[in-house]
C-alpha atoms as a PDB file:
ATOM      1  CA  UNK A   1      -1.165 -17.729 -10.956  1.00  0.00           C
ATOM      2  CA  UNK A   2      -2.932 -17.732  -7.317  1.00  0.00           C
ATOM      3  CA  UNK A   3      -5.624 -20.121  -6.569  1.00  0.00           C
ATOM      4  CA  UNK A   4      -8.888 -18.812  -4.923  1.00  0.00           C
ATOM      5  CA  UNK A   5     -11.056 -21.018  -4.173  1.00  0.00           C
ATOM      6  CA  UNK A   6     -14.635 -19.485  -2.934  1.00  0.00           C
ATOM      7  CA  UNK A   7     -14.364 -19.484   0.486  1.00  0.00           C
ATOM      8  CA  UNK A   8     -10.635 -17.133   0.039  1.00  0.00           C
ATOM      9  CA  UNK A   9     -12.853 -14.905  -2.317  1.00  0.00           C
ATOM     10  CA  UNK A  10     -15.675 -14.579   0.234  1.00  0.00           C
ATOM     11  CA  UNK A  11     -12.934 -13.699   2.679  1.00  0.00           C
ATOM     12  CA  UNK A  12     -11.424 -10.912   0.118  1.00  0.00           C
ATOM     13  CA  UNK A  13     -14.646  -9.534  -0.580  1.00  0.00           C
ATOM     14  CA  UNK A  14     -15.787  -9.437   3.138  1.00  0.00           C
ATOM     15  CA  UNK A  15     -12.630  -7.579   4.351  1.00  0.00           C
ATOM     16  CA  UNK A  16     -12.291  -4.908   1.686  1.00  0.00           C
ATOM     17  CA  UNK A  17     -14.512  -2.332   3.514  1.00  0.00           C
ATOM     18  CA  UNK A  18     -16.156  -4.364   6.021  1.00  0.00           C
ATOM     19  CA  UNK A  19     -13.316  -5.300   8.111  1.00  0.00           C
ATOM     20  CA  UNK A  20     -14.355  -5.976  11.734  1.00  0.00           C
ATOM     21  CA  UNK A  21     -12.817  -3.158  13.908  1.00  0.00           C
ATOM     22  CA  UNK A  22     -12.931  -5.475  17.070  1.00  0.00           C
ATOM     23  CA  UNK A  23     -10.650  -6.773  19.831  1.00  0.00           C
ATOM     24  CA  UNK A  24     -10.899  -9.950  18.319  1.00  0.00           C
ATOM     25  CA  UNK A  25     -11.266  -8.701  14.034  1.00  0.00           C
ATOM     26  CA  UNK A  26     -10.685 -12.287  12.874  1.00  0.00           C
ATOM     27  CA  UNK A  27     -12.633 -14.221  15.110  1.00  0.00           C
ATOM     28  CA  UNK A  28     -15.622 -12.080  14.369  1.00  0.00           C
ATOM     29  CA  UNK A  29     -15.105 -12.394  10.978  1.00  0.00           C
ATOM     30  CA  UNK A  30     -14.919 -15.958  11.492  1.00  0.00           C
ATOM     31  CA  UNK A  31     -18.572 -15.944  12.985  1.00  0.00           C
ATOM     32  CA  UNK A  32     -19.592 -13.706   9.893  1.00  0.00           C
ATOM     33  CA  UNK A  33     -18.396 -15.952   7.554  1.00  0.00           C
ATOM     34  CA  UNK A  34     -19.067 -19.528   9.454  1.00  0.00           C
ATOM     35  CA  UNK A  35     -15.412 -20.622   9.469  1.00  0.00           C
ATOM     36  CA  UNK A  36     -12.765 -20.722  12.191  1.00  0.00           C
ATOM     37  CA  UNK A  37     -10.831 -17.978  13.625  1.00  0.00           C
ATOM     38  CA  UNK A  38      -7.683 -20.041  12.357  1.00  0.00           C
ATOM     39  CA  UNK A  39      -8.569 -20.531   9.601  1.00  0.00           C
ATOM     40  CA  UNK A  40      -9.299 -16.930   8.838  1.00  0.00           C
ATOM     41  CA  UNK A  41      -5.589 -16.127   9.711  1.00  0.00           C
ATOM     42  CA  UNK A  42      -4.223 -19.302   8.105  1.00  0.00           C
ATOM     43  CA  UNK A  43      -5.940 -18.471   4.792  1.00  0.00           C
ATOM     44  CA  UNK A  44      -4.713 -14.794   4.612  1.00  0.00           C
ATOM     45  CA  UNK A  45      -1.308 -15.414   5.700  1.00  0.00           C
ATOM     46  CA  UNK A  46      -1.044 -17.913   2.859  1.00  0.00           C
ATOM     47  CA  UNK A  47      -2.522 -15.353   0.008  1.00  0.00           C
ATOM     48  CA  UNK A  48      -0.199 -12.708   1.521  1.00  0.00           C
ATOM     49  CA  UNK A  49       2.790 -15.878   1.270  1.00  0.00           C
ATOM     50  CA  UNK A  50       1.572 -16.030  -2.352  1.00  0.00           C
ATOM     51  CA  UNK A  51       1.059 -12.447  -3.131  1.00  0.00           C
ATOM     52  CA  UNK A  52      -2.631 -12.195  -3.655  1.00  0.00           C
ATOM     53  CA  UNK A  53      -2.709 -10.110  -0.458  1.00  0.00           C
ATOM     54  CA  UNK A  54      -0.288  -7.262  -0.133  1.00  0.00           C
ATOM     55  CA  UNK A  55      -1.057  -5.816   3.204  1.00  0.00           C
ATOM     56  CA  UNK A  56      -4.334  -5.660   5.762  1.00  0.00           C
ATOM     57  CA  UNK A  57      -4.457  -2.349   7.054  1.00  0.00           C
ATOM     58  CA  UNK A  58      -6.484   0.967   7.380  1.00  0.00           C
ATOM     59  CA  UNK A  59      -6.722   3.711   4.371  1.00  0.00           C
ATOM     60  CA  UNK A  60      -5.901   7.235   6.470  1.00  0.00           C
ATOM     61  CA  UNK A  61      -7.103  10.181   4.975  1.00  0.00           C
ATOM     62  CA  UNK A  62      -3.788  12.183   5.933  1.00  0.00           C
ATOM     63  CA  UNK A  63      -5.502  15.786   5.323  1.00  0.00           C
ATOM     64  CA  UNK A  64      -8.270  14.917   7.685  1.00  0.00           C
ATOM     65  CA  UNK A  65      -5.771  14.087  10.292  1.00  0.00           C
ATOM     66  CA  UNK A  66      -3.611  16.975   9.682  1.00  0.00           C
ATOM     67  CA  UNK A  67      -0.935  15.302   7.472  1.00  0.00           C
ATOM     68  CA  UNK A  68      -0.269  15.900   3.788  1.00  0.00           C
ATOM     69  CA  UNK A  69       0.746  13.316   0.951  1.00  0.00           C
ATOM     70  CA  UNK A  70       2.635  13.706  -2.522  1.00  0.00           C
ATOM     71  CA  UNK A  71       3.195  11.622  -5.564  1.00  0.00           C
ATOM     72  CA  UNK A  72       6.277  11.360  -6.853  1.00  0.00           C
ATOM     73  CA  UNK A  73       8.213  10.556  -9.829  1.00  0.00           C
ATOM     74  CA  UNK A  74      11.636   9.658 -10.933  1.00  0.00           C
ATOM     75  CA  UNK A  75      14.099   8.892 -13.736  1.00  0.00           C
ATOM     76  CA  UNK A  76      15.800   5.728 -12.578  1.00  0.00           C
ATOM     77  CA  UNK A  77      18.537   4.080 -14.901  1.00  0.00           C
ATOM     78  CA  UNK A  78      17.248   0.756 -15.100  1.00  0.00           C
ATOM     79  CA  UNK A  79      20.115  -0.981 -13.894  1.00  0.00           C
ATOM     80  CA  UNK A  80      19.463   0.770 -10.411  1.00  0.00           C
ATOM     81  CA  UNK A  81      15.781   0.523 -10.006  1.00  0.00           C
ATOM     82  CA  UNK A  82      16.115  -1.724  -7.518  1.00  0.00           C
ATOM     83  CA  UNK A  83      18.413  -0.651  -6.018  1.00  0.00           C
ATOM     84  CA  UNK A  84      16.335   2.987  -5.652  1.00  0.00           C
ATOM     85  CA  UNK A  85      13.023   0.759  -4.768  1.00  0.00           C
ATOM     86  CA  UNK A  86      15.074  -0.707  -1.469  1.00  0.00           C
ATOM     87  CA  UNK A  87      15.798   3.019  -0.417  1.00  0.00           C
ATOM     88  CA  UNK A  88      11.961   3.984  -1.159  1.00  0.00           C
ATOM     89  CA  UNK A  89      10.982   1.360   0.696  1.00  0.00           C
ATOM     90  CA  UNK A  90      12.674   1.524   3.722  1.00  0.00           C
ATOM     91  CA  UNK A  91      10.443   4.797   4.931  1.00  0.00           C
ATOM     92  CA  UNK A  92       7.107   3.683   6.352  1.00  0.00           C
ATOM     93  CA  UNK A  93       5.484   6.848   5.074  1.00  0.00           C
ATOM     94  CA  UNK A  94       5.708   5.505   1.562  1.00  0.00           C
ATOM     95  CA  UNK A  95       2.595   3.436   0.706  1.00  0.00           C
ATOM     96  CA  UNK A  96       2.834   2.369  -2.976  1.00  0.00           C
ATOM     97  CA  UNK A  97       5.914   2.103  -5.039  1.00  0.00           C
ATOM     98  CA  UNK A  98       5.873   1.275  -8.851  1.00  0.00           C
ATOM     99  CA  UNK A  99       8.146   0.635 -11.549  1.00  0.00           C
ATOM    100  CA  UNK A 100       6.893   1.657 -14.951  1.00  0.00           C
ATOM    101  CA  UNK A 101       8.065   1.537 -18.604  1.00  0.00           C
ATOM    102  CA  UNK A 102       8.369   5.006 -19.022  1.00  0.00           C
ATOM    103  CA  UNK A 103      11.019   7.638 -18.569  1.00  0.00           C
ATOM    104  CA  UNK A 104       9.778   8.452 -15.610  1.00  0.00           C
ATOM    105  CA  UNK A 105       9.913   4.903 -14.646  1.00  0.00           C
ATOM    106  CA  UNK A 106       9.791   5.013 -10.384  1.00  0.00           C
ATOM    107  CA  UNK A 107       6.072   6.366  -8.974  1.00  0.00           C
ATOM    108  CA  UNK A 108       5.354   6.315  -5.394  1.00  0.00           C
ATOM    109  CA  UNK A 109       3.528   7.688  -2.729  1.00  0.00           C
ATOM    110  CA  UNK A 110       4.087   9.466  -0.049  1.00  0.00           C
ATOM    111  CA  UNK A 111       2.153  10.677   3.377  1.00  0.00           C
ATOM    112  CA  UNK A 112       3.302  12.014   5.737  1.00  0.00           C
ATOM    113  CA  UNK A 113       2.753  14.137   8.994  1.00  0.00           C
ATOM    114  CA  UNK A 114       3.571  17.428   8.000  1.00  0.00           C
ATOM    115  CA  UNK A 115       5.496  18.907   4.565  1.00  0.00           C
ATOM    116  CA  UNK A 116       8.569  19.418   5.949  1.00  0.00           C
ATOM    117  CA  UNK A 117       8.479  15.521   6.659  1.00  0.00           C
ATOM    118  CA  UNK A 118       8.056  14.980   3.086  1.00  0.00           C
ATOM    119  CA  UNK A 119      10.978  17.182   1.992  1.00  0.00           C
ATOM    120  CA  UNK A 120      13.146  15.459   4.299  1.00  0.00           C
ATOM    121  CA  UNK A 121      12.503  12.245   2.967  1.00  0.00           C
ATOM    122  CA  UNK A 122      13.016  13.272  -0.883  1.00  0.00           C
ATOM    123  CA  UNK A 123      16.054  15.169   0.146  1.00  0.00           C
ATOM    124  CA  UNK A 124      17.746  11.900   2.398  1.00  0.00           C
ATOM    125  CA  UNK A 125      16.297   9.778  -0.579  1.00  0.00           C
ATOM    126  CA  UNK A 126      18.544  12.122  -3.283  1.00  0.00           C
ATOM    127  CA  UNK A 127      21.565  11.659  -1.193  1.00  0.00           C
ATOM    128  CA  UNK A 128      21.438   8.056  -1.008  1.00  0.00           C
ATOM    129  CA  UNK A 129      20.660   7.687  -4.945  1.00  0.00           C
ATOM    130  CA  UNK A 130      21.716  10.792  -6.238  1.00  0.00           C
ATOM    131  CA  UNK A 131      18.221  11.004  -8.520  1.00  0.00           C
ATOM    132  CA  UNK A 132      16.427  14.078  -8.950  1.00  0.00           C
ATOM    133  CA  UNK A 133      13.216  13.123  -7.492  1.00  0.00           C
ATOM    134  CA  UNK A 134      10.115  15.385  -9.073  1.00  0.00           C
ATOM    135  CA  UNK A 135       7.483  15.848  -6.293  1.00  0.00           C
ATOM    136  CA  UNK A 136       3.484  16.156  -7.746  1.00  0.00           C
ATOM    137  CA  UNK A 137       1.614  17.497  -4.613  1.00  0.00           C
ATOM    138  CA  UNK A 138      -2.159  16.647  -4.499  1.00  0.00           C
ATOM    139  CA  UNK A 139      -4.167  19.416  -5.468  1.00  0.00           C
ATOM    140  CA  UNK A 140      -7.149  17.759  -5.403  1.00  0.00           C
ATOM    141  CA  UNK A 141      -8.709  14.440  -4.373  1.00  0.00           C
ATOM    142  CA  UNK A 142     -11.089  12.741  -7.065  1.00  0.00           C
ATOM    143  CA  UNK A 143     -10.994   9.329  -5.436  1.00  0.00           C
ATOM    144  CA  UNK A 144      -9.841   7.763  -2.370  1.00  0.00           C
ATOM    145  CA  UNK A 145     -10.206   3.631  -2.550  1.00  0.00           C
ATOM    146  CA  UNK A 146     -10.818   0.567  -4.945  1.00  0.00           C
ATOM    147  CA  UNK A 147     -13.069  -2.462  -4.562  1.00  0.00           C
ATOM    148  CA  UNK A 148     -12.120  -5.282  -6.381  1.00  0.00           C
ATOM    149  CA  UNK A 149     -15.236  -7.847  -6.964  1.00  0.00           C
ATOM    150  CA  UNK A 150     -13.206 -11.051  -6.627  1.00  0.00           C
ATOM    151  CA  UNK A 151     -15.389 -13.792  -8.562  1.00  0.00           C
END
């Protein structure tokens, strides 16, 4: 279990969707909060060390942009689901990837620039694994982020 003690929580809260977009996005957060620059960074590269933070970075609406996104499932055997997580993995376009007790046990995400990106990457990914990969394009968008109200 992660320790958080207030002033990490104040951090997590603050950063959620009120994350400076400055030069200097941890010194001004810093000032916000009335603690050091440093120890801004030293505090959220130790809860990314312990796995309270996954990853700092902006939410892109891909449509808006002119991209596209899917969700996809799979039907791993177990014994390779990690195997078939590495290969998921190892394209940047793929933002969350899940294991679940299911048959379809493998979820992920994927967005990407264009469709034909997207087909690539399930096709390379079915030639690496051999899984049949079933795509679930968006049809439509019901929600589009998560707070968490870290007490």
């Amino acid at each position: 279990m992660i320790f958080l003690d207030d002033t990490d929580k104040k951090i997590l809260n603050t950063i959620q969707f009120g994350f400076p977009l400055e030069t200097e996005p941890y010194k001004k957060l810093g000032d916000e909060l009335g603690i050091s620059e440093n120890e801004i960074i030293e505090r959220l590269d130790r809860l990314h060390d312990e796995g309270a933070v996954r990853k700092i970075g902006p939410i892109i609406n891909r449509r808006g942009v002119g991209g596209t996104s899917t969700l996809v499932a799979a039907s791993v055997p177990e014994e390779k689901v990690d195997e078939v997580a590495e290969y998921i993995n190892e394209y940047h376009e793929v933002s969350h990837n899940y294991h679940r007790p299911e048959k379809f046990n493998i979820w992920f995400t994927i967005s990407a620039a264009n469709r034909e990106r997207i087909d690539t990457i399930l096709e390379e990914l079915h030639e690496k694994t051999g899984v049949e990969f079933v795509d679930l394009p968006t049809k439509k968008l019901f929600k589009i982020g998560v707070r968490f109200n870290i007490k």
